[in-house]
C-alpha atoms as a PDB file:
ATOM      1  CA  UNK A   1       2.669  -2.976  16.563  1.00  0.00           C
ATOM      2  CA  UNK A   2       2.591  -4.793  13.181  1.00  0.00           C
ATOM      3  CA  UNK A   3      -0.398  -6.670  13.603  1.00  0.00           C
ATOM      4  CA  UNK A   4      -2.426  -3.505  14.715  1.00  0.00           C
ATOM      5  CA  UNK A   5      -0.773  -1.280  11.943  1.00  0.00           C
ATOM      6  CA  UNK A   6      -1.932  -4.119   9.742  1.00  0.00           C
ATOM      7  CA  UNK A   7      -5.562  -4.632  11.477  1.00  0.00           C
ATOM      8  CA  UNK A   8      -6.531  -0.854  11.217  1.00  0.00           C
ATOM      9  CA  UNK A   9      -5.163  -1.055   6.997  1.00  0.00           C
ATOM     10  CA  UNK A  10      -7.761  -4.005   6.630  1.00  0.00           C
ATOM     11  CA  UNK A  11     -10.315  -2.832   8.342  1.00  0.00           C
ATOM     12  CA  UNK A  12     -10.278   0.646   6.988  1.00  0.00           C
ATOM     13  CA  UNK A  13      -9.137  -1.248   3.599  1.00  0.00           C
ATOM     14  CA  UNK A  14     -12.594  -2.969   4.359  1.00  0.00           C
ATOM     15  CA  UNK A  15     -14.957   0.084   5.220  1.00  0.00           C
ATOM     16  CA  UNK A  16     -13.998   1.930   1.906  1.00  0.00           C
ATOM     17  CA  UNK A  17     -14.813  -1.318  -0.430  1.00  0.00           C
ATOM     18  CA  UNK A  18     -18.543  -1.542   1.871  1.00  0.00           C
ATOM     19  CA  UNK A  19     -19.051   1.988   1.242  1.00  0.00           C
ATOM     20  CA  UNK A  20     -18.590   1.655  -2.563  1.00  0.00           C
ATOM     21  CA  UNK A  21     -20.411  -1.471  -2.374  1.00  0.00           C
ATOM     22  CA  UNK A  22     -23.042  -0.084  -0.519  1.00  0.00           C
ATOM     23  CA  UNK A  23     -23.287   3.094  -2.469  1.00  0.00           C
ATOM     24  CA  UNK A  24     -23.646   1.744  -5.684  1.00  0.00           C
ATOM     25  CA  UNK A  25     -26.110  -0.639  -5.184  1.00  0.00           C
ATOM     26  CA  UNK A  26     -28.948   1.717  -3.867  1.00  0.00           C
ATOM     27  CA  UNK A  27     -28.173   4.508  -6.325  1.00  0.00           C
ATOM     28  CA  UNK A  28     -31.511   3.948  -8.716  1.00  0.00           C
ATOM     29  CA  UNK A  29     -30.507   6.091 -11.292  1.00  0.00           C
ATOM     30  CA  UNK A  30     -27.481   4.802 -14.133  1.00  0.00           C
ATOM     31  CA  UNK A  31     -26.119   8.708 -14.421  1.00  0.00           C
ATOM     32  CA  UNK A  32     -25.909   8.984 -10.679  1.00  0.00           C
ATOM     33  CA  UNK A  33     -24.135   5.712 -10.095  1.00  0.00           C
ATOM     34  CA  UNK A  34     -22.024   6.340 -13.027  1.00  0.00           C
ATOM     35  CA  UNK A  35     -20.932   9.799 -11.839  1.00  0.00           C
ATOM     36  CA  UNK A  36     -20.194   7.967  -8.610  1.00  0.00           C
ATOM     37  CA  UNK A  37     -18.533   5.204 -10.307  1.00  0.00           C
ATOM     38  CA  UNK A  38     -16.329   7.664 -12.251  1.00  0.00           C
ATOM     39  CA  UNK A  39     -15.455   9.516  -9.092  1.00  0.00           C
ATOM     40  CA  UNK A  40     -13.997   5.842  -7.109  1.00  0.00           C
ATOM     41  CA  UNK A  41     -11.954   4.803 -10.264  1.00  0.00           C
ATOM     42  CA  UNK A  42     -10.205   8.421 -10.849  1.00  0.00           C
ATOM     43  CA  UNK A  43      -9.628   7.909  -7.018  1.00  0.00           C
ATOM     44  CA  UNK A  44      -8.447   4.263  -7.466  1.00  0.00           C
ATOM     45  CA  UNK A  45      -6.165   5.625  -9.986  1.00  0.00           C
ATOM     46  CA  UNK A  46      -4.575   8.407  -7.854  1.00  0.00           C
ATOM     47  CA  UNK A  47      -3.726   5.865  -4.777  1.00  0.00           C
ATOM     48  CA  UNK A  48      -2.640   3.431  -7.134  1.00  0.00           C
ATOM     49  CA  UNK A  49      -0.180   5.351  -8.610  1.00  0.00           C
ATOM     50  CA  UNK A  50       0.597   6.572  -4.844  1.00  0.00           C
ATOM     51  CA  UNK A  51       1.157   2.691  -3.996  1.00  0.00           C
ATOM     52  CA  UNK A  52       3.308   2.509  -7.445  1.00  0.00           C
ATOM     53  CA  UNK A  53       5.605   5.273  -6.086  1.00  0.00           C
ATOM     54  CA  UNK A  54       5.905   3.390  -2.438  1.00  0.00           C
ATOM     55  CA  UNK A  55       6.817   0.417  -4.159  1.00  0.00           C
ATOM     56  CA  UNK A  56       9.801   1.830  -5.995  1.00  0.00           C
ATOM     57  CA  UNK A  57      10.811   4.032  -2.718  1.00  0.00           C
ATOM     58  CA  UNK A  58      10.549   0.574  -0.542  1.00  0.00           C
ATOM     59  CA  UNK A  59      13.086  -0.270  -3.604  1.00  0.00           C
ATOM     60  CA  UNK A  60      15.257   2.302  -3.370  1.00  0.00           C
ATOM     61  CA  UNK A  61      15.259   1.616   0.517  1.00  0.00           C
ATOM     62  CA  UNK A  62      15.786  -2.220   0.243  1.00  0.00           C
ATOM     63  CA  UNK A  63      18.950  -1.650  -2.383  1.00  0.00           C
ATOM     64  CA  UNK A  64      20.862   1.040   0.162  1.00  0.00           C
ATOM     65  CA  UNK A  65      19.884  -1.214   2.803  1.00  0.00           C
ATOM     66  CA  UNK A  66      21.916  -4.098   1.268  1.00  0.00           C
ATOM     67  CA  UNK A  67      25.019  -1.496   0.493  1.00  0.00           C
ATOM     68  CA  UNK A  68      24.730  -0.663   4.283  1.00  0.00           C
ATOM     69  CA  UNK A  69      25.208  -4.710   4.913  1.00  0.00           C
ATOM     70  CA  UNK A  70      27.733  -4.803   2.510  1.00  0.00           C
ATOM     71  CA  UNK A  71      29.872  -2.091   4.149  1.00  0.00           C
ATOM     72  CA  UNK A  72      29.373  -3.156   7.284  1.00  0.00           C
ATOM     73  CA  UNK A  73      30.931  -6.507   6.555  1.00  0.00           C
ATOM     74  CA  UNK A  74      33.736  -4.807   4.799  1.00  0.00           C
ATOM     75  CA  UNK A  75      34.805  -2.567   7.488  1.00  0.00           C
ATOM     76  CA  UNK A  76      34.373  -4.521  10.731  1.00  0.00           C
ATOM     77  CA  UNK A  77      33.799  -3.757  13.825  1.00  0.00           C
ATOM     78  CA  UNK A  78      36.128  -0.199  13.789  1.00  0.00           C
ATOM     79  CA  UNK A  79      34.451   3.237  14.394  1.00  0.00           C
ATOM     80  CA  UNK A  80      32.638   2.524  11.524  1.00  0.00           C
ATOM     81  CA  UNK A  81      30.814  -0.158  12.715  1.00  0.00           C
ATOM     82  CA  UNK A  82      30.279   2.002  15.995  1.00  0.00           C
ATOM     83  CA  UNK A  83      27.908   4.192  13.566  1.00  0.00           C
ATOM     84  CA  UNK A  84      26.761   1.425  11.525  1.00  0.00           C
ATOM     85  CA  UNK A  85      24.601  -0.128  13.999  1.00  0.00           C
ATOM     86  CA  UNK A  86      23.470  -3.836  12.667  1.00  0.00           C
ATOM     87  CA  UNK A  87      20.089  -3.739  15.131  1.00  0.00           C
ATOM     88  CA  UNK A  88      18.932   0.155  12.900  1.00  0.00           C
ATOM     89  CA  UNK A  89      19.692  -1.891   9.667  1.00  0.00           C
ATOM     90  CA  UNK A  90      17.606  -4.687  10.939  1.00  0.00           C
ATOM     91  CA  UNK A  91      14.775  -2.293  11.721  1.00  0.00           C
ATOM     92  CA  UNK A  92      14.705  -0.089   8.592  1.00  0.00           C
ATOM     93  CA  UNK A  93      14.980  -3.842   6.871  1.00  0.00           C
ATOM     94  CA  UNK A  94      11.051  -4.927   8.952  1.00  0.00           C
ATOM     95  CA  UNK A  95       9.718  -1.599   8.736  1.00  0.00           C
ATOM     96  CA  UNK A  96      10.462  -1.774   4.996  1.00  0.00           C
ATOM     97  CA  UNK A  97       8.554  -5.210   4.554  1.00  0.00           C
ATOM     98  CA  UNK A  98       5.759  -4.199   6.716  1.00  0.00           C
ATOM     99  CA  UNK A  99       5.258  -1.149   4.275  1.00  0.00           C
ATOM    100  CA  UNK A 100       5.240  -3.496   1.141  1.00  0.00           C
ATOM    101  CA  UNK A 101       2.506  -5.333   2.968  1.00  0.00           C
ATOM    102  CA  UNK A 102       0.484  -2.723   3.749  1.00  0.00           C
ATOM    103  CA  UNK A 103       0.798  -1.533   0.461  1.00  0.00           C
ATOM    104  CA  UNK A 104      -0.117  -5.160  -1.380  1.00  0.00           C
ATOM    105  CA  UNK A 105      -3.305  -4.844   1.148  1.00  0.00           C
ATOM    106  CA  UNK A 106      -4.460  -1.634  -0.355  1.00  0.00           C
ATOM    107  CA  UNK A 107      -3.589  -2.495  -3.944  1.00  0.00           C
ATOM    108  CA  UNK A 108      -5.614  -5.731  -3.509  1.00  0.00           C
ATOM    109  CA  UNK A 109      -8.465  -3.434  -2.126  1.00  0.00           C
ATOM    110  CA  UNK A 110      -8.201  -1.085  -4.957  1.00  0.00           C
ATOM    111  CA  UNK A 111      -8.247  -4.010  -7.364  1.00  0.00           C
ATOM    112  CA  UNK A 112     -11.398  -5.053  -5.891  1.00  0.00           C
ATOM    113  CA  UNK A 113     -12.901  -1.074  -5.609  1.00  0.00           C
ATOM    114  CA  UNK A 114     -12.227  -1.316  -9.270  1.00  0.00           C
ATOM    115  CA  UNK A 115     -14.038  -4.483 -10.427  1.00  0.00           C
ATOM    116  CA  UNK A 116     -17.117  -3.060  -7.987  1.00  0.00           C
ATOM    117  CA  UNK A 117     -16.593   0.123 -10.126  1.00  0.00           C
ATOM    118  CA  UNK A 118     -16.854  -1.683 -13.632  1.00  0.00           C
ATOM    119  CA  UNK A 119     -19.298  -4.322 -12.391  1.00  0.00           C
ATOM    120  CA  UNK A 120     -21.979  -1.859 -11.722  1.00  0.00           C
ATOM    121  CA  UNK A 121     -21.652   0.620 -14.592  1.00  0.00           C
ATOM    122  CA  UNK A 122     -22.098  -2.614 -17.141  1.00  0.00           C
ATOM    123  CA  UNK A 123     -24.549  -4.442 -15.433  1.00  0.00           C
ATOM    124  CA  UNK A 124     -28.263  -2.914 -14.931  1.00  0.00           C
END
């Protein structure tokens, strides 16, 4: 399941950068390709800041996760550690680090989105 959740990120990842690239390279006119070039940064922007607030949840996530641990090794094995179950900490713990990966991949997409972006409005 990870390596198809992270196949389908690329390669959609992937599509979106060719369709910028593609886009503005056989736009003629500098207003039209600017407009366009405007359009994929305020874009960028938006699912940056979207991958900004994943980051911090995935934080958030990753800091209860280690209070869980923490617990669990203080209480034992007891009713508590009935409810506690070490295999659903070890899951939120990969689902949490696939996330951050998926997110680096579409930050490093964006990035590159971006320097298409700026490439093309100050070059001819």
């Amino acid at each position: 399941m990870n390596f198809t959740g992270l196949a389908y990120r690329f390669l959609s990842n992937f599509l979106f950068l060719a369709a910028v690239y593609l886009s503005l390279n056989y736009i003629e006119n500098y207003q039209n390709r600017a407009v366009l070039a405007l359009v994929i940064l305020i874009y960028a922007g938006m699912r940056a800041v979207t991958v900004v607030r994943t980051f911090h949840f995935f934080g958030r996530i990753e800091k209860l996760e280690m209070d869980v641990r923490r617990l669990t090794g203080m209480l034992g094995d007891g009713p508590v550690g009935q409810v506690i179950n070490k295999q659903v900490v070890s899951d939120v713990g990969s689902l949490r680090k696939d996330g951050e990966q998926k997110s680096y991949m579409d930050l490093f997409f964006l990035a590159a989105g971006v320097i298409l972006c700026v490439s093309k409005l100050i070059g001819k």
